[in-house]
Protein backbone atom coordinates (compact mmCIF):
# COMPACT_ATOMS: atom_id res chain seq x y z
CA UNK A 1 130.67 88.27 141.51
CA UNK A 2 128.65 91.27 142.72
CA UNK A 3 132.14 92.94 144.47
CA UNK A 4 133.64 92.81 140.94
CA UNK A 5 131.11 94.33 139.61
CA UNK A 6 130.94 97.46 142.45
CA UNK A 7 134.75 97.77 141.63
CA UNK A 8 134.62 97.98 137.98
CA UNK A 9 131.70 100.23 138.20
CA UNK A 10 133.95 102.74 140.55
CA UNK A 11 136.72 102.67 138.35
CA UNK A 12 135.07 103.28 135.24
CA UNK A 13 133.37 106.17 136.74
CA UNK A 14 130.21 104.50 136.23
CA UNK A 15 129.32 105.98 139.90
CA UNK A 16 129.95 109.63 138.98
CA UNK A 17 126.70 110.70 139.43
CA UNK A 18 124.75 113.82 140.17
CA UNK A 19 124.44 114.68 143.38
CA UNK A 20 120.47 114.35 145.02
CA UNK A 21 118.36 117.94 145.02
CA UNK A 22 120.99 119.05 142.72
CA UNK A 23 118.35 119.62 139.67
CA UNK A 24 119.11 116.12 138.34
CA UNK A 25 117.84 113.53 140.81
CA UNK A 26 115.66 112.05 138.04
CA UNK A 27 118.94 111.50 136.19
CA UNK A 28 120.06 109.37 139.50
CA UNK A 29 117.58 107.35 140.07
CA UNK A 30 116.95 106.38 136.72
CA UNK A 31 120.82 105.24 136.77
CA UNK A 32 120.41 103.42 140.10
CA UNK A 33 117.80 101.57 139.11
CA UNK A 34 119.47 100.80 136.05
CA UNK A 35 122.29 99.45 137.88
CA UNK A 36 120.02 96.96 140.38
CA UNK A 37 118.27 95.87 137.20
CA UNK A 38 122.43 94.91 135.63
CA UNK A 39 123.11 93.25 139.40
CA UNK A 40 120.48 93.48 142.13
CA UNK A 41 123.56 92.97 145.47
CA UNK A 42 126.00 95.22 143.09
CA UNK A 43 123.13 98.17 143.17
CA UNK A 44 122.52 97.82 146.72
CA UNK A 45 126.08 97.89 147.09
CA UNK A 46 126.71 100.83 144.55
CA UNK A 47 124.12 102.78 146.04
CA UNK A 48 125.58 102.69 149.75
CA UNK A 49 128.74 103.89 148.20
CA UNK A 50 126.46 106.64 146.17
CA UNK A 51 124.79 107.99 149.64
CA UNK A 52 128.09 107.98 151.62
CA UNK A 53 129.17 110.15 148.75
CA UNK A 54 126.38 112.56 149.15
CA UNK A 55 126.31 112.59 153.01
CA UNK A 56 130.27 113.72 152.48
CA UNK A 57 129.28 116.40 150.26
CA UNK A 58 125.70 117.78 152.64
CA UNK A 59 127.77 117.50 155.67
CA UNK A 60 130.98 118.46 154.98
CA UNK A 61 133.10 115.80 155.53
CA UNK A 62 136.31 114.71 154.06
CA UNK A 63 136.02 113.93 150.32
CA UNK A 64 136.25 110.51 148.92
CA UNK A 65 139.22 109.62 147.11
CA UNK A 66 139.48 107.90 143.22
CA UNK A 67 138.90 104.27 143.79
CA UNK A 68 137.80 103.86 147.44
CA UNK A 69 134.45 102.45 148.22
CA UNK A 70 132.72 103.79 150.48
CA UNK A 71 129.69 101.86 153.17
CA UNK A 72 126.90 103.83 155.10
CA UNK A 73 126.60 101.69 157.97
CA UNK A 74 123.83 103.30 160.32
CA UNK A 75 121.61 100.71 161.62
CA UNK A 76 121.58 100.08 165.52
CA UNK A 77 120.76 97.59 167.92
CA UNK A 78 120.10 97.07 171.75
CA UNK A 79 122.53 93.60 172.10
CA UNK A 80 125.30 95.73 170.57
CA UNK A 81 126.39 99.20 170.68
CA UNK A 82 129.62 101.43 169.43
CA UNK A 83 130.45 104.06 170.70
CA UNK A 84 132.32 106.94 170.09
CA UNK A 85 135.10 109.78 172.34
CA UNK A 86 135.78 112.65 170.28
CA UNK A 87 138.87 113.99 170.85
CA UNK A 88 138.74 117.73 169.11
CA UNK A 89 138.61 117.04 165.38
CA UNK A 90 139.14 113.33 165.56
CA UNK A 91 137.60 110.49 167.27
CA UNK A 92 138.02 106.64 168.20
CA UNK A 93 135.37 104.28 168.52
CA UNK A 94 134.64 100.68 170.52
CA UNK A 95 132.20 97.97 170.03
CA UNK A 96 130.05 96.41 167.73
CA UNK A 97 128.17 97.96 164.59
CA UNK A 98 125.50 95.51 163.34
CA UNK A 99 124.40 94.92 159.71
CA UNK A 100 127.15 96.05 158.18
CA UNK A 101 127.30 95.55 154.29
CA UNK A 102 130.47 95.45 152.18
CA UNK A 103 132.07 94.14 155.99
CA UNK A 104 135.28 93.36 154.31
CA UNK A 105 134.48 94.61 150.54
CA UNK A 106 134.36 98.52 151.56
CA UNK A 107 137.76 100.51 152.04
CA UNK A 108 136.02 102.81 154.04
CA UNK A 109 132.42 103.55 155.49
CA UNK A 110 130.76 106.28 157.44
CA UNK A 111 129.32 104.82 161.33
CA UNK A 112 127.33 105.96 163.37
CA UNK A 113 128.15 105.51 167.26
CA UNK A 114 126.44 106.51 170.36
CA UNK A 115 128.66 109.83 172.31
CA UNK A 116 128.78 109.50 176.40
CA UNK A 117 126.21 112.28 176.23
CA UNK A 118 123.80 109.65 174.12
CA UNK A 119 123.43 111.54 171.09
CA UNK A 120 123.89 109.59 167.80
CA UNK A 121 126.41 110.77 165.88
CA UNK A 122 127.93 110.21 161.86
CA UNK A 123 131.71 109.30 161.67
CA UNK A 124 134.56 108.63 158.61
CA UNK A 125 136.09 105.60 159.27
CA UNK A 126 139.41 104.32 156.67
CA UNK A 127 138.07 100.29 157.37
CA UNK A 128 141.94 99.58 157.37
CA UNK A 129 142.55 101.81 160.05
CA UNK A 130 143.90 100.10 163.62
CA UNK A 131 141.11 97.70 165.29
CA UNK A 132 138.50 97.34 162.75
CA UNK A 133 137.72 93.70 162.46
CA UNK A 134 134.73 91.47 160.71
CA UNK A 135 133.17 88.91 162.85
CA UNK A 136 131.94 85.55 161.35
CA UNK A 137 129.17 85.92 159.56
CA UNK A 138 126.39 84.46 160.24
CA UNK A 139 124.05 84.95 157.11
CA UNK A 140 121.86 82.22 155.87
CA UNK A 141 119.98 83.00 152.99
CA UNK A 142 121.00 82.80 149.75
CA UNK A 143 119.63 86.01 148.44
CA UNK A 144 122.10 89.13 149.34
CA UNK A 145 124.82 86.86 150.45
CA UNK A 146 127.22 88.64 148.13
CA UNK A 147 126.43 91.94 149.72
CA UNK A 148 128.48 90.33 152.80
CA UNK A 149 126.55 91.98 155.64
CA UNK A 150 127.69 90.71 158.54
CA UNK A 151 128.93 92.39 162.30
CA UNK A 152 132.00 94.95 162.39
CA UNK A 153 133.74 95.23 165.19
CA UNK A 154 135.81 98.48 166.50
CA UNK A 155 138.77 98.76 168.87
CA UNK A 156 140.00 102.36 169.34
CA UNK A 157 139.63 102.68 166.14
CA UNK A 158 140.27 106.04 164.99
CA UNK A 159 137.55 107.82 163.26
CA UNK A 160 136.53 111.98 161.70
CA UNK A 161 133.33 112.96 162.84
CA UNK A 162 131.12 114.46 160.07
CA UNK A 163 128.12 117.01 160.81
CA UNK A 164 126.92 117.56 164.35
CA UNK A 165 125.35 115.07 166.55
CA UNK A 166 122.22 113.86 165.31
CA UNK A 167 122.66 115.78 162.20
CA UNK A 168 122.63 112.57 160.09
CA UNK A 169 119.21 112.03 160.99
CA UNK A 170 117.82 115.54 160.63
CA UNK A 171 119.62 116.96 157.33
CA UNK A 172 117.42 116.97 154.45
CA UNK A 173 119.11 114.81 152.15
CA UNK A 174 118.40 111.56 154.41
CA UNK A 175 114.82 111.57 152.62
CA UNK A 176 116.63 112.05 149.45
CA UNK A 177 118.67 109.29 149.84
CA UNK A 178 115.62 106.92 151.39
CA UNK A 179 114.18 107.48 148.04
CA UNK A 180 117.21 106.59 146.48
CA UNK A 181 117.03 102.83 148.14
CA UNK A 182 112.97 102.97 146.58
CA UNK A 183 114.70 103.36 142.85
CA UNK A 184 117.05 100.12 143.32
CA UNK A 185 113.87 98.71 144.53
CA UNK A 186 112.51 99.41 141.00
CA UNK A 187 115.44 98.12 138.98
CA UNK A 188 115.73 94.82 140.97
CA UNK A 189 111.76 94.55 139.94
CA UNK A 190 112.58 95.27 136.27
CA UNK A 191 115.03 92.41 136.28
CA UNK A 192 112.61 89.93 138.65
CA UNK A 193 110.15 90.57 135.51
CA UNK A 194 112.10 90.19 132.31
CA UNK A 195 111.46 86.57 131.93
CA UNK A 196 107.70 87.50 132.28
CA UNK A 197 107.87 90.15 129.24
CA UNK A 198 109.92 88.14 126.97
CA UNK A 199 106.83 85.40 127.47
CA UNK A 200 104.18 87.86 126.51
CA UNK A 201 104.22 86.53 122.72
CA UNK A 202 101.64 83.95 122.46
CA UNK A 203 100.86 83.81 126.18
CA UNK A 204 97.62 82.86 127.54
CA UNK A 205 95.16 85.52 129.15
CA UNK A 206 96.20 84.66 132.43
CA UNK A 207 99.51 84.95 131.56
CA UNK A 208 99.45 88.27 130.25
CA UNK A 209 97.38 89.80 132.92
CA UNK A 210 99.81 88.93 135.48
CA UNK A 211 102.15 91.18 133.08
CA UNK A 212 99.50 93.59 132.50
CA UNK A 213 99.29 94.20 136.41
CA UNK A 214 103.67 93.97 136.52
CA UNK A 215 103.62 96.84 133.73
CA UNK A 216 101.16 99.00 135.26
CA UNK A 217 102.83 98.98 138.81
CA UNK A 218 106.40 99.33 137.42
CA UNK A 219 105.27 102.50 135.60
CA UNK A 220 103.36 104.33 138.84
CA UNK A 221 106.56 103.24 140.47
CA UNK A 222 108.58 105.15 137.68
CA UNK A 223 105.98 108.16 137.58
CA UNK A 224 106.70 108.63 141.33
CA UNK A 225 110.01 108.53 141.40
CA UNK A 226 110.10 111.13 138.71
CA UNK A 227 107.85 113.20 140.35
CA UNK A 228 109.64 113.04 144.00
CA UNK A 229 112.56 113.74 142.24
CA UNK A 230 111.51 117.22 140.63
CA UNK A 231 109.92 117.78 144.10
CA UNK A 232 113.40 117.13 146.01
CA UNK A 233 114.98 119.48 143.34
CA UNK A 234 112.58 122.49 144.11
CA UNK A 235 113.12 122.44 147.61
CA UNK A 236 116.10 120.56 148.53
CA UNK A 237 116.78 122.25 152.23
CA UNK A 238 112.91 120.87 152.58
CA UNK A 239 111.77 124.00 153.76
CA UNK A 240 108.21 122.89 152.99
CA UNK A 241 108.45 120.19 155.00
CA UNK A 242 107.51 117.73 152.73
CA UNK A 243 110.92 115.07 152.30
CA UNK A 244 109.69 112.45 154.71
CA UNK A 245 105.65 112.23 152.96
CA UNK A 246 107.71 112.19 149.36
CA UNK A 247 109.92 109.60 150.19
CA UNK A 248 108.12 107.60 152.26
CA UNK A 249 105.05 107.72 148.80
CA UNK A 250 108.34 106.65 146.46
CA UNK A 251 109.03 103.76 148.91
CA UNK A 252 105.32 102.47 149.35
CA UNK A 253 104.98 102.58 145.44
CA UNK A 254 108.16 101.32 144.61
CA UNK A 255 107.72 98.49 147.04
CA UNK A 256 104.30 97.74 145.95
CA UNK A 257 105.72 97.29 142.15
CA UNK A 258 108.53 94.81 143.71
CA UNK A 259 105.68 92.56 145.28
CA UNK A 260 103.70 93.04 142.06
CA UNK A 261 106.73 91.39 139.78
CA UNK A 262 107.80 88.73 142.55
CA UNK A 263 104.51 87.03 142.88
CA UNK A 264 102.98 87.28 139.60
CA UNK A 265 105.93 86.39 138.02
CA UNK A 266 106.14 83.44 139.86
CA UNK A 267 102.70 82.93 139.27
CA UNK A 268 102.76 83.19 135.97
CA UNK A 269 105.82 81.03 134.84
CA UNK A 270 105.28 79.03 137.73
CA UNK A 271 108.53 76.84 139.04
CA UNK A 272 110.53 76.76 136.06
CA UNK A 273 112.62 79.54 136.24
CA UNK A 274 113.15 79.83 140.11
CA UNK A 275 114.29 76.17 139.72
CA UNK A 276 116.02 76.02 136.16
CA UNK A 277 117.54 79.48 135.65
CA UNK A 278 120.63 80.29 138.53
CA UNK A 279 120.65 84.01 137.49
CA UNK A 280 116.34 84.68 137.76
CA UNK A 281 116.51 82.34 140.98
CA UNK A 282 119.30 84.65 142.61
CA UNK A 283 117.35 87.56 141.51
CA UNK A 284 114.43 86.73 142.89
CA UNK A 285 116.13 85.90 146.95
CA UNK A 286 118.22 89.24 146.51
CA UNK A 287 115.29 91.70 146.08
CA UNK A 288 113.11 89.50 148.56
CA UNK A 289 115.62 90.26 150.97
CA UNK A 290 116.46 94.04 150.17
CA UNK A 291 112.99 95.14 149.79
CA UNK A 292 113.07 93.75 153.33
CA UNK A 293 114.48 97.62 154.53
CA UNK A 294 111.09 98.40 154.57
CA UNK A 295 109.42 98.27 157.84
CA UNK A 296 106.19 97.17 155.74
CA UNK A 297 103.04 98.32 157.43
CA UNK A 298 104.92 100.55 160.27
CA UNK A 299 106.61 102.55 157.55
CA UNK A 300 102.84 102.58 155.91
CA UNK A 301 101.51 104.15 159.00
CA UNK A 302 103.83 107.03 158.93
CA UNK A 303 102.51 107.37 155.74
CA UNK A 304 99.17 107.58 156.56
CA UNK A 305 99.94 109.95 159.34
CA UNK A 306 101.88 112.17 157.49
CA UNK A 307 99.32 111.97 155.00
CA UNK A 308 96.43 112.54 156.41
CA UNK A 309 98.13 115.50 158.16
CA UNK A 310 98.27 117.09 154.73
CA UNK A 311 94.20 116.81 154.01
């Protein structure tokens, strides 16, 4: 089971990891991506816990504890809002946060929740605190259903505020850990495309070009990485200016190298595997879902604004 796995991983100290624009971000991604490529949900999971862990640390906020596990638990939508009263240093929070993964794995998870004012602000919350409660889920795929994503909901919950409003939006390490997601991404391929190296002896031409075009995206998708990495650690306030363009590059490459291994390695070994082996076929529906974070060709089009704003 992928929670296992997240737990032993945290207690070995598996997750004790350099922090991002630290000088070793190459070291981290390499590692994340090593761990989606072990367990595809456990690296989605163990990177949550990983970014919660650097938010902490950028914004100041109360410093995880030996064995919790930590969820970053940020996305928003219009049928259901939290929000949040601050109350000097501490604050309670009511409704509904949606997509939240590790619901009922995490012991803790940092929320954000709309202030009366409307700003959007970051908050510590211990998940067995007073009125936190996981509603039903109502997941239906197979792939990611481990991850156990489903609604949280909050009744006066209590709650530490971390950074100022709107601060976990505008800091410089949310680009670093965007790009973080984009090495998983990577991993998860690696794994997706095993079975399609180990049948490169003796394959047929069509076979091997399939791998040929695999191999060639997985390594852009590494070179990137590498070299957002070094970027992130020679500026890491982004005082150039240039976060978003980087990460947004490592997640268009690293997503292009996911579709690359999904569809030619299907293509390639055709339904055997997706049908015969339980561990490639859960594979494959857990990166088809997480790659899925990508907002495909809108997140393409910031690209190609921010790009072309740098001709």
């Amino acid at each position: 089971m992928s929670a296992g796995v997240v737990r032993q991983w945290i207690k070995s100290g598996a997750l004790d990891l350099p922090l991002p624009g630290g000088g070793s971000t190459a070291t981290r991604w390499r590692r994340l991506a090593e761990l989606a490529e072990t367990d595809v949900t456990a690296g989605r999971l163990a990177e949550a816990h990983l970014d919660a862990v650097a938010i902490l640390a950028e914004l100041d906020g109360p410093a995880p504890q030996p064995g919790q596990w930590w969820g970053v638990w940020a996305a928003e939508s219009g049928n259901a809002v939290l929000s949040a009263r601050e109350h000097g240093a501490a604050a309670t929070l009511d409704g509904t946060k949606v997509w939240c993964s590790g619901a009922a794995l995490c012991t803790h998870a940092l929320v954000t929740a709309r202030l009366p004012s409307g700003e959007r602000a970051l908050f510590a919350v211990d998940l067995h605190a007073h009125g936190v409660r996981p509603l039903p889920s109502t997941w239906r795929n197979a792939g990611m259903a481990e991850s156990d994503t489903r609604s949280v909901q909050f009744t006066s919950t209590p709650a530490v505020p971390v950074g100022r409003p709107g601060e976990y939006l505008s800091r410089p390490g949310f680009w670093h850990g965007a790009a973080g997601v984009a090495a998983c991404w990577v991993g998860g391929a690696r794994a997706v495309a095993a079975p399609l190296y180990a049948r490169a002896a003796g394959a047929d031409a069509h076979t091997l070009a399939h791998l040929g075009a695999v191999d060639a995206a997985l390594a852009a998708a590494d070179a990137t990485l590498t070299a957002v990495a070094d970027e992130f650690d020679a500026d890491p306030l982004n005082r150039k200016g240039r976060a978003e363009l980087l990460a947004r590059r490592a997640r268009a490459v690293a997503e292009t190298a996911v579709d690359e291994a999904l569809t030619r390695t299907g293509r390639a070994l055709g339904p055997g595997p997706l049908s015969m082996d339980g561990g490639h076929a859960a594979r494959v529906a857990d990166l088809s879902i997480y790659v899925r974070q990508s907002h495909a060709e809108r997140d393409l089009a910031r690209l190609g604004e921010l790009a072309g704003a740098t001709a």
